[in-house]
Protein backbone atom coordinates (compact mmCIF):
# COMPACT_ATOMS: atom_id res chain seq x y z
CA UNK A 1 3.33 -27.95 12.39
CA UNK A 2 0.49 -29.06 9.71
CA UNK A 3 -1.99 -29.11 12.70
CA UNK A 4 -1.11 -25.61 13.55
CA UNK A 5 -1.55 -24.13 10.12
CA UNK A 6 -4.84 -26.06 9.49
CA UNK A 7 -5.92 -24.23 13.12
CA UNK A 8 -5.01 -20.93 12.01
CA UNK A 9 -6.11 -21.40 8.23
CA UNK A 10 -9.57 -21.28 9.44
CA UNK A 11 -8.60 -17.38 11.13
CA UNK A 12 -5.94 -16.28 8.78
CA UNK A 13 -8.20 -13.37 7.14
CA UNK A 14 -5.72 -11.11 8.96
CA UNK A 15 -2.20 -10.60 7.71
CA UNK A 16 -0.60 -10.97 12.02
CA UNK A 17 -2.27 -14.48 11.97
CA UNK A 18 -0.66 -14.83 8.77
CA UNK A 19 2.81 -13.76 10.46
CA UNK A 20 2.04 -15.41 13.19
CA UNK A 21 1.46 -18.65 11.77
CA UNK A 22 5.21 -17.82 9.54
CA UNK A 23 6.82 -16.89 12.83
CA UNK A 24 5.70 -20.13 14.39
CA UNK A 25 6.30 -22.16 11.83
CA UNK A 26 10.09 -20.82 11.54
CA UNK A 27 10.73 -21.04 15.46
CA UNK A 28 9.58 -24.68 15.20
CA UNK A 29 12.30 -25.56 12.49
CA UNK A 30 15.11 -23.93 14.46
CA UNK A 31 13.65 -25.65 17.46
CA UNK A 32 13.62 -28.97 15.92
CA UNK A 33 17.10 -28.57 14.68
């Protein structure tokens, strides 16, 4: 999950990578669970 955000830190300037990067990171926790 860190990795992930670290790799789309570097191309976050647009807000979908933003909520792409919040979608992923929420799909991973439900996942997980």
């Amino acid at each position: 999950m860190v990795t992930w955000k670290l790799l789309l830190l570097q191309d976050s300037s647009s807000p979908l990578m933003e909520q792409l990067s919040f979608f992923h990171d929420h799909t991973l926790m439900i996942l997980l669970i």
